[in-house]
C-alpha atoms as a PDB file:
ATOM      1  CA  UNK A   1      60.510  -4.789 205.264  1.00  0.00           C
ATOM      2  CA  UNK A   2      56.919  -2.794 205.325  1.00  0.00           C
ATOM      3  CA  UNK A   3      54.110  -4.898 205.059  1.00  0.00           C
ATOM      4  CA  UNK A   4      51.666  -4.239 201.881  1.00  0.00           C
ATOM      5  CA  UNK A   5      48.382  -4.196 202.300  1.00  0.00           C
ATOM      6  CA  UNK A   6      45.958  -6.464 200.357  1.00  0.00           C
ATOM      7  CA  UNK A   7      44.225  -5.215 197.934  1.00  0.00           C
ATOM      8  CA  UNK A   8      40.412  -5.981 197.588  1.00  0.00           C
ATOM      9  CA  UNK A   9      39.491  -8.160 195.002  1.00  0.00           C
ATOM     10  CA  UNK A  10      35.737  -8.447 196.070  1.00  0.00           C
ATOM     11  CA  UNK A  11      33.307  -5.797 193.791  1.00  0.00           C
ATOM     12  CA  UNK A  12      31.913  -3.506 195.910  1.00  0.00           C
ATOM     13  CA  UNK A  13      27.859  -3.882 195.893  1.00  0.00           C
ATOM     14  CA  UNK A  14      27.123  -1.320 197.852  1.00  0.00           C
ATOM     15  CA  UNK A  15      23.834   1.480 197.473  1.00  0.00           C
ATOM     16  CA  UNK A  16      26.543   3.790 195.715  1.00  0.00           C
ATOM     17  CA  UNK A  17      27.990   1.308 193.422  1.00  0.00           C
ATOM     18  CA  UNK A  18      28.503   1.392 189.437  1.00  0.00           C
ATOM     19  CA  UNK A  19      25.962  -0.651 187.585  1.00  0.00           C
ATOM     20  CA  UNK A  20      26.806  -3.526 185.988  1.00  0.00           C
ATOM     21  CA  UNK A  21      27.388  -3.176 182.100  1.00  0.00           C
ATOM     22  CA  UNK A  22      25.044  -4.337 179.873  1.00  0.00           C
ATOM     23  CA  UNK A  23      26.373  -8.187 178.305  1.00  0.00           C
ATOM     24  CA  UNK A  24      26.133  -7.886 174.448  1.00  0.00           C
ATOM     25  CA  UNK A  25      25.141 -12.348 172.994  1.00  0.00           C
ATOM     26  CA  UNK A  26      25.813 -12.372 169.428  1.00  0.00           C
ATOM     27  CA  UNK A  27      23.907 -14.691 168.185  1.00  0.00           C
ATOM     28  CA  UNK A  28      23.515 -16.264 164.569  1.00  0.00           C
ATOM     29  CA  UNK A  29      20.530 -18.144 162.897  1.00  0.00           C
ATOM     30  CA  UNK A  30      21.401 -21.210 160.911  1.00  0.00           C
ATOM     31  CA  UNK A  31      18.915 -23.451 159.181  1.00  0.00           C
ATOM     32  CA  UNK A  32      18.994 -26.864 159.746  1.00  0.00           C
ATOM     33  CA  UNK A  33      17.839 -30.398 158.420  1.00  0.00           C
ATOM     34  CA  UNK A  34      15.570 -32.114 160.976  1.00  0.00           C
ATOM     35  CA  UNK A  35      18.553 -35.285 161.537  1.00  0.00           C
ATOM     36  CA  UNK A  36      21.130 -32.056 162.303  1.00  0.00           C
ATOM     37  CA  UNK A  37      18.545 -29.845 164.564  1.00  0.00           C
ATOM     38  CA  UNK A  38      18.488 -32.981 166.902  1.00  0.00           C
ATOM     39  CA  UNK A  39      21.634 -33.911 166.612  1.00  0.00           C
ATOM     40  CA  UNK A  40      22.845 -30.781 167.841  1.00  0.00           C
ATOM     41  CA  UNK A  41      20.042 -30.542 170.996  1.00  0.00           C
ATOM     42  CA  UNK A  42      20.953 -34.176 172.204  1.00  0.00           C
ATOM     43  CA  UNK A  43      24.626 -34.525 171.244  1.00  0.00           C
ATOM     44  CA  UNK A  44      25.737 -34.008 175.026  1.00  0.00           C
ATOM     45  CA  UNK A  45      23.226 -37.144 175.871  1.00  0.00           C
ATOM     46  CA  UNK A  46      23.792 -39.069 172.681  1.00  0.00           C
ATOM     47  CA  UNK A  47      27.449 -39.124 172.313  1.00  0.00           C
ATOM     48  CA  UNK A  48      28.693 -41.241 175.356  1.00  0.00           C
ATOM     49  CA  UNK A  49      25.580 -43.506 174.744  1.00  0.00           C
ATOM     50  CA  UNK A  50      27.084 -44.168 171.337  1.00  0.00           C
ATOM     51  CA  UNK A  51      30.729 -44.479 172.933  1.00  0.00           C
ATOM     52  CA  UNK A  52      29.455 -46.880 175.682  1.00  0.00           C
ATOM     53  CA  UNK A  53      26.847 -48.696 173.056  1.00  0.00           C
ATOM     54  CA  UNK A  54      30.111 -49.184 170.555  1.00  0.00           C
ATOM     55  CA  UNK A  55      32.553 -50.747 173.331  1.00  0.00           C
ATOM     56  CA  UNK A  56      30.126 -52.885 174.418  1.00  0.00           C
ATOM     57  CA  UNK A  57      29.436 -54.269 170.869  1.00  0.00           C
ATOM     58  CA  UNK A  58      33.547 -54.571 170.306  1.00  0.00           C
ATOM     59  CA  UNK A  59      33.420 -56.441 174.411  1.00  0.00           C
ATOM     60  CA  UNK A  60      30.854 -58.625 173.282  1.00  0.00           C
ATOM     61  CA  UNK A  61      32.734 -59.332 169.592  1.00  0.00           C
ATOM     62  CA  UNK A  62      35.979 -60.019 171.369  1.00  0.00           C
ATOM     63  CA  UNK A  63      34.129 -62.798 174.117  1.00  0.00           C
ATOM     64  CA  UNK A  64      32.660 -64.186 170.714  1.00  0.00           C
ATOM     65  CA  UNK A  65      35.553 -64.482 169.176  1.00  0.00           C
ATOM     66  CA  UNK A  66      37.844 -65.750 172.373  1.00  0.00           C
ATOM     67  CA  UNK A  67      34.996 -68.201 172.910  1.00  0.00           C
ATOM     68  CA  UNK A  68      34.797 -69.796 169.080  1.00  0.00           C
ATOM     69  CA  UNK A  69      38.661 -69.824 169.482  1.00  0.00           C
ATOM     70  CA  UNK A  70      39.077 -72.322 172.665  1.00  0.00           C
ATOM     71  CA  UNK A  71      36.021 -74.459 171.350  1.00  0.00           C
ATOM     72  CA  UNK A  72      37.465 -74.982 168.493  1.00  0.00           C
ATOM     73  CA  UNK A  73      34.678 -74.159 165.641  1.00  0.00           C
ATOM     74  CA  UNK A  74      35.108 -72.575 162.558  1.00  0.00           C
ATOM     75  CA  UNK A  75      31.589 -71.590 162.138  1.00  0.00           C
END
């Protein structure tokens, strides 16, 4: 068995080396309501404080609930 060399999977960045080529962004304009623009700039922030904010409400229905049920009030 011959062993096979590695091949190099490093770019070469050397004074002789290619240049890059150029990156082409598409981008696309889209108009917007006010309530959507922010949405879509704070969604990453606002989405697990709504998850977290709704489980606690449900948490704190359930200990409610459990708590009317063993003191026996139908209020």
């Amino acid at each position: 068995m011959v062993k096979q060399k590695k091949k190099r999977n490093k770019t070469y960045a050397g004074a002789e080396a290619s240049l890059a080529r150029p990156v082409v962004k598409r981008m696309q304009a889209t108009n917007r309501n006010p309530l959507q623009q922010w949405w879509f700039e704070k969604k990453t922030i606002a989405k697990p404080v709504l998850i977290t904010a709704g489980i606690a409400i449900v948490v704190i229905w359930l200990l409610i609930e459990l708590f009317r049920l063993f003191s026996g009030g139908n209020a």
